[in-house]
N, C-alpha and C. Protein backbone atom coordinates (compact mmCIF):
# COMPACT_ATOMS: atom_id res chain seq x y z
N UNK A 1 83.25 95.19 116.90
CA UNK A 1 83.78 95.25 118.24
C UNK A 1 85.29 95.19 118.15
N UNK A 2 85.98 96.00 119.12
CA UNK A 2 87.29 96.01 119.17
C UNK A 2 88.16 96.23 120.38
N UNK A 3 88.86 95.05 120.27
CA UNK A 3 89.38 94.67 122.00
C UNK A 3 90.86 95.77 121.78
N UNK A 4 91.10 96.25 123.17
CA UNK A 4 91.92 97.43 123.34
C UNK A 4 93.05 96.41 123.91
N UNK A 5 94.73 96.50 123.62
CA UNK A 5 95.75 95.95 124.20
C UNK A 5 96.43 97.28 124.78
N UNK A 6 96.35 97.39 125.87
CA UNK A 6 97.82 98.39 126.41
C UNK A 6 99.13 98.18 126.01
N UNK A 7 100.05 98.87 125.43
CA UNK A 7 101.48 98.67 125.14
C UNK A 7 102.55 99.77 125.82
N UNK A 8 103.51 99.77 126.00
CA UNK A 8 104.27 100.53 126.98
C UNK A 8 103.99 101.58 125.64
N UNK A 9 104.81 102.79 126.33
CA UNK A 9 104.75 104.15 125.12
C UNK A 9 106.88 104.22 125.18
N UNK A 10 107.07 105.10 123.99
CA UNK A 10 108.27 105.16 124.17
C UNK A 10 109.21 106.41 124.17
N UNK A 11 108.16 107.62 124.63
CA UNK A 11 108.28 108.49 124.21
C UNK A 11 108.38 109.23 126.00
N UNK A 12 108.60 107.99 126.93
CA UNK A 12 109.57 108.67 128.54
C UNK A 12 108.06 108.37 129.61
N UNK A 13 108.52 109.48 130.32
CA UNK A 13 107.39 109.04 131.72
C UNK A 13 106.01 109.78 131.13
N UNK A 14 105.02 109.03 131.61
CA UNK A 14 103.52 109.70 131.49
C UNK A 14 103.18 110.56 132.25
N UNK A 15 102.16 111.19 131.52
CA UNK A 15 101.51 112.09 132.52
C UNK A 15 101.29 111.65 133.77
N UNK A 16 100.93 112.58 134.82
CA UNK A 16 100.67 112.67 136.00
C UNK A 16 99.09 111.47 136.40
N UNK A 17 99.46 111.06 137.11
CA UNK A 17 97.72 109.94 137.04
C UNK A 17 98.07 109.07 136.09
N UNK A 18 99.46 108.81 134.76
CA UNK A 18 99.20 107.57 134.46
C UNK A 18 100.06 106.97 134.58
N UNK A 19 100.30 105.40 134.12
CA UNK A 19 100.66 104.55 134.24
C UNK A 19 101.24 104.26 135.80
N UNK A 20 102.18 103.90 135.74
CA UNK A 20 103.06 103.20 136.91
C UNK A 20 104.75 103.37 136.60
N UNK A 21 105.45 103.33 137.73
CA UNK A 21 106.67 104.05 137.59
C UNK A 21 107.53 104.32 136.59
N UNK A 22 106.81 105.58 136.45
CA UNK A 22 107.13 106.59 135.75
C UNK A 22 107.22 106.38 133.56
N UNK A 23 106.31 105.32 133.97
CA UNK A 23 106.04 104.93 132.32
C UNK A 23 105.30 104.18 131.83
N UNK A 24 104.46 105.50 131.10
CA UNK A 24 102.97 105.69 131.15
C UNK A 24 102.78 104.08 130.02
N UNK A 25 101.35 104.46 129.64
CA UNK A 25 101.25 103.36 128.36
C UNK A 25 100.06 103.81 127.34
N UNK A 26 99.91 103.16 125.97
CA UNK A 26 98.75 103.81 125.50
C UNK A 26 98.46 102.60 124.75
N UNK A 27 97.25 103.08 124.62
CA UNK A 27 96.31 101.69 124.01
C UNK A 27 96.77 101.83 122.55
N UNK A 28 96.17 100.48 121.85
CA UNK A 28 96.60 99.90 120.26
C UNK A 28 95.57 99.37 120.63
N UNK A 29 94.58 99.93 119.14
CA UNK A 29 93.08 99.35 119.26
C UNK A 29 93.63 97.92 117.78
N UNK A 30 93.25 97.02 118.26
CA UNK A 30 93.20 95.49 117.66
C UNK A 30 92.20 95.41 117.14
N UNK A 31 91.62 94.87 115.52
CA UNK A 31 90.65 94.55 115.39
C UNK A 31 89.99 93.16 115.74
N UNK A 32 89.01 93.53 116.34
CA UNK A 32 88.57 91.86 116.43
C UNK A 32 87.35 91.36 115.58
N UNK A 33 87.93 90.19 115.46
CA UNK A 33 86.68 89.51 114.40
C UNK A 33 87.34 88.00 113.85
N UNK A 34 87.23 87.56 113.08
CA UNK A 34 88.06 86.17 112.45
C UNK A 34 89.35 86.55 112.22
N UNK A 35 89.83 85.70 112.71
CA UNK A 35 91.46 85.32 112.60
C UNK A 35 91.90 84.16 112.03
N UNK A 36 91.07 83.31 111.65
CA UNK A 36 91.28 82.28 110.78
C UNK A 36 91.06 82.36 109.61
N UNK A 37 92.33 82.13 108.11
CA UNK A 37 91.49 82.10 107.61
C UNK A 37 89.94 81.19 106.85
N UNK A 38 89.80 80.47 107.41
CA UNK A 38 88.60 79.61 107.81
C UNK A 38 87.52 80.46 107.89
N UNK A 39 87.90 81.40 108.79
CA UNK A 39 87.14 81.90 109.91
C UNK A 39 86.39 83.21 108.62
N UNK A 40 87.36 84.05 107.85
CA UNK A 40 87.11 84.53 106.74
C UNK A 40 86.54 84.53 105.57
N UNK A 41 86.99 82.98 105.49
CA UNK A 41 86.35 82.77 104.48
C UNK A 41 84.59 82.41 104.23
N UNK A 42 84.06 82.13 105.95
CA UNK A 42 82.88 81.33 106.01
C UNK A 42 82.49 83.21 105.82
N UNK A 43 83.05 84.05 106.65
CA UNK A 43 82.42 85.50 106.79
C UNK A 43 82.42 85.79 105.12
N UNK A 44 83.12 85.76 104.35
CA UNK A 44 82.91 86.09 102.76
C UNK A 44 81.68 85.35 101.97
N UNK A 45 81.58 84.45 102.39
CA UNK A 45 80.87 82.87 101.53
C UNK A 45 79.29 83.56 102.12
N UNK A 46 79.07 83.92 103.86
CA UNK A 46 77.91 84.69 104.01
C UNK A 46 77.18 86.13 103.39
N UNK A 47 78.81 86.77 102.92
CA UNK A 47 78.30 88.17 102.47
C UNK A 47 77.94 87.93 101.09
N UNK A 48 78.60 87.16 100.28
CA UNK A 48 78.42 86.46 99.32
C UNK A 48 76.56 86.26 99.18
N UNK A 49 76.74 85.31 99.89
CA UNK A 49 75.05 84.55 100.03
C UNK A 49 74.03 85.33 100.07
N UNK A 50 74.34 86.61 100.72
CA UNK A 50 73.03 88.16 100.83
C UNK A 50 73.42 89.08 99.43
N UNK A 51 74.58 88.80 98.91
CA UNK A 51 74.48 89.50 97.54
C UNK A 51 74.07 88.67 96.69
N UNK A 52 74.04 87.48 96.20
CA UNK A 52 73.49 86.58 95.64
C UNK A 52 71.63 86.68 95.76
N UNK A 53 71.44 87.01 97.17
CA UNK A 53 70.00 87.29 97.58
C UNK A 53 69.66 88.34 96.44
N UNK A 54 70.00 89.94 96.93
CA UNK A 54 70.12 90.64 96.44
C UNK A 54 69.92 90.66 94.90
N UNK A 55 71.30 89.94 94.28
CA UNK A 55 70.85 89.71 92.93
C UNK A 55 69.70 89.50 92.25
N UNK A 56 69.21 87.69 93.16
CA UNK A 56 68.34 87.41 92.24
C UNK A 56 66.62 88.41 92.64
N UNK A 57 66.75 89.07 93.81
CA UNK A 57 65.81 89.82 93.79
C UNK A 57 65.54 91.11 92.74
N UNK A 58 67.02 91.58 92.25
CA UNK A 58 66.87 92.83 91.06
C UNK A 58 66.58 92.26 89.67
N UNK A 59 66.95 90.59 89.74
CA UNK A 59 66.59 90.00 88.60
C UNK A 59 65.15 89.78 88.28
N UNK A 60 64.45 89.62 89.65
CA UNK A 60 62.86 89.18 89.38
C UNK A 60 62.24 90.15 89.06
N UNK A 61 62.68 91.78 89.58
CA UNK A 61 62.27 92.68 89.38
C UNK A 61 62.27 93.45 88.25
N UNK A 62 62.88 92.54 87.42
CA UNK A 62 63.16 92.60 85.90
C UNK A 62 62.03 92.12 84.82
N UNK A 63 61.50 91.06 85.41
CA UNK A 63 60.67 90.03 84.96
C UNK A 63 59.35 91.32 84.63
N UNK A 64 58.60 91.16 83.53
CA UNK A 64 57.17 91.60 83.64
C UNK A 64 56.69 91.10 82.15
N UNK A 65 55.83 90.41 82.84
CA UNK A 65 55.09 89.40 81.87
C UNK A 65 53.59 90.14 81.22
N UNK A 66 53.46 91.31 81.81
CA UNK A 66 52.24 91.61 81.65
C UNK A 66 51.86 92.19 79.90
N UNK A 67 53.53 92.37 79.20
CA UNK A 67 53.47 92.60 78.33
C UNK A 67 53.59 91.31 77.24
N UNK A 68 53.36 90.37 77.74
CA UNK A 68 53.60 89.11 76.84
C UNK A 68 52.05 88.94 76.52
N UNK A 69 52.08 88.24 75.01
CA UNK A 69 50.69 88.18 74.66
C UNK A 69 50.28 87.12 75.00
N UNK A 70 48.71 86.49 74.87
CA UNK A 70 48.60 84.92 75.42
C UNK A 70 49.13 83.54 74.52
N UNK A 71 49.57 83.97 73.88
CA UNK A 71 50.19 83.07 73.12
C UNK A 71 51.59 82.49 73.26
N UNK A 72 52.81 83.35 73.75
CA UNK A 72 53.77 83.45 74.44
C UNK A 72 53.88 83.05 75.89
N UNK A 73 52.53 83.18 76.77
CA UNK A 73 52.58 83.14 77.49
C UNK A 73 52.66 81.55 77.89
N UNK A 74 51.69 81.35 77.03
CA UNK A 74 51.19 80.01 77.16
C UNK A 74 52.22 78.81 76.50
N UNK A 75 53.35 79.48 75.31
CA UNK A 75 54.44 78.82 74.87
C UNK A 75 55.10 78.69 76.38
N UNK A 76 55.21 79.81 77.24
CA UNK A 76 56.35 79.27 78.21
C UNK A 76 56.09 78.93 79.73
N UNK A 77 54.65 78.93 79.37
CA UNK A 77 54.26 78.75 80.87
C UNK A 77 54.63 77.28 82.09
N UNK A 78 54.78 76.74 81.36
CA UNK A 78 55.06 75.51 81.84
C UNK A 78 56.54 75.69 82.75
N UNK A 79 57.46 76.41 81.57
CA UNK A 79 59.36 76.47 82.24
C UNK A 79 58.99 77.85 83.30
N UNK A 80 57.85 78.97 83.09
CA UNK A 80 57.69 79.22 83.89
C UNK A 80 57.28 79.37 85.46
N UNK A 81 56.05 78.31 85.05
CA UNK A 81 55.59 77.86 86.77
C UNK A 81 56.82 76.83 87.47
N UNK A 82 57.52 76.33 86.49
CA UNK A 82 58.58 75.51 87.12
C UNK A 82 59.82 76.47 88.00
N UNK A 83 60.09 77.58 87.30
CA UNK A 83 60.71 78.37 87.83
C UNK A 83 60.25 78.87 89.14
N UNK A 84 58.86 80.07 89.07
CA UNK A 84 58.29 80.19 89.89
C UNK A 84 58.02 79.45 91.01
N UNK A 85 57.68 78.23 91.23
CA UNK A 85 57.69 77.06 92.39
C UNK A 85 59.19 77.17 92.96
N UNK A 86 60.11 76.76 91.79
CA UNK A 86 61.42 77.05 92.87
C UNK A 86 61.87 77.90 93.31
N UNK A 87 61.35 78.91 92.59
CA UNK A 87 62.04 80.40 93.51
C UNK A 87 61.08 80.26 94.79
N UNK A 88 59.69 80.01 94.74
CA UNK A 88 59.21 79.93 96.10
C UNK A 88 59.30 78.90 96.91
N UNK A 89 60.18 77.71 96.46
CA UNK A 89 60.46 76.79 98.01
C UNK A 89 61.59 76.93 98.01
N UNK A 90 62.43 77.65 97.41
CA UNK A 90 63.62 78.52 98.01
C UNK A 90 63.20 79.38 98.78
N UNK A 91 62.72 80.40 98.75
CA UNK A 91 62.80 81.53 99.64
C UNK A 91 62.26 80.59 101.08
N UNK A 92 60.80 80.24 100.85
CA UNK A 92 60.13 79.14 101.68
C UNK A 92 61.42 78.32 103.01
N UNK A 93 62.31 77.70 102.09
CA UNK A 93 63.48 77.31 102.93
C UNK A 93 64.34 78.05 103.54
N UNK A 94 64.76 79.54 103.15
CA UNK A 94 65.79 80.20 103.46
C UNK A 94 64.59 80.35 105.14
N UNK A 95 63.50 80.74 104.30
CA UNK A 95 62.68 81.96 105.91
C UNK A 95 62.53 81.03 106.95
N UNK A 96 62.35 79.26 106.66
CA UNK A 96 61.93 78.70 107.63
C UNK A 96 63.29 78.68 108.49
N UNK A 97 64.29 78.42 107.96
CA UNK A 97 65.58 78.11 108.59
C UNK A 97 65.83 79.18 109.69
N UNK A 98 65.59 80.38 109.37
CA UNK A 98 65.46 81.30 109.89
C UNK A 98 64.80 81.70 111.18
N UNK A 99 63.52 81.65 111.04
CA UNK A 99 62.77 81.52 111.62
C UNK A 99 63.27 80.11 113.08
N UNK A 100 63.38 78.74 112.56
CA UNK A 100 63.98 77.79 113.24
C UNK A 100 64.73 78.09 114.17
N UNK A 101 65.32 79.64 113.76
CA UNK A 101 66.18 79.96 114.81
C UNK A 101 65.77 80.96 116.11
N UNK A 102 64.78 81.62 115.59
CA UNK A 102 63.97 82.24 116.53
C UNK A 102 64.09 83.94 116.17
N UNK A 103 64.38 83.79 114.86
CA UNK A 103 64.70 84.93 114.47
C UNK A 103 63.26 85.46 114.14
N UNK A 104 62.58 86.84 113.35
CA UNK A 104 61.57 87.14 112.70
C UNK A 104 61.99 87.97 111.59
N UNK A 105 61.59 87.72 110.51
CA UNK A 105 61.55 88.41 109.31
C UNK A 105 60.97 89.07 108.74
N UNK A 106 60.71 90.50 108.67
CA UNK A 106 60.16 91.71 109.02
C UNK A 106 60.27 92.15 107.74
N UNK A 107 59.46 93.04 106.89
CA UNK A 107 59.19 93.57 105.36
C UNK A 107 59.91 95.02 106.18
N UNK A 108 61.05 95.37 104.79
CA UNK A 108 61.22 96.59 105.29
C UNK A 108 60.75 97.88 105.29
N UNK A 109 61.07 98.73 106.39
CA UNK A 109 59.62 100.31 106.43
C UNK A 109 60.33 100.91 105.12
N UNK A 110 59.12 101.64 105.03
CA UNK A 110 59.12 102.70 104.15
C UNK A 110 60.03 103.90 103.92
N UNK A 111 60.52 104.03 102.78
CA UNK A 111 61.88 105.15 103.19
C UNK A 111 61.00 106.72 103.37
């Protein structure tokens, strides 16, 4: 979104229909959004937080165990279900928070 400021022009009288005696004006589009930097930094720390998402989702998608034999499997299964549990009462926490808010979280369509 972007709030419009009128500023005089300096280039003599305006067209016909504008401004007011005899000098016109033209808009200067302002961006709006944070002006603090506070205000920036929380907006970075969020975009941050959905690439971080992002990440660790291309990371899981990395994962495939199906080629591990049972022997391996069973060496790491333990650091694995430990993992696994926290990645799922993480996500678990992100969706409820979410949700808390009255939001809904929707699987995305099909390209």
């Amino acid at each position: 979104m972007r709030s419009i400021t009128a500023v005089p022009m300096r280039n003599g009288p305006a067209p016909a229909g504008q401004g007011s005696g005899g000098q016109g004006s033209a808009a200067r589009v302002k961006p709006a959004g944070p002006r603090a930097p506070l205000d920036r930094l929380r907006v970075r720390d969020r975009i941050e937080s959905i690439a971080r998402l992002r990440a660790a989702v291309r990371a899981l998608g990395d994962v495939d165990v199906s080629g591990w034999d049972d022997a391996t499997l069973t060496d790491h299964l333990d650091e694995l279900s430990r993992a696994l549990c926290g990645i799922d009462a993480e996500l678990t926490r992100v969706a409820e928070a979410v949700r808390a808010r009255g939001f809904r979280i929707a699987e995305p369509r099909a390209a």
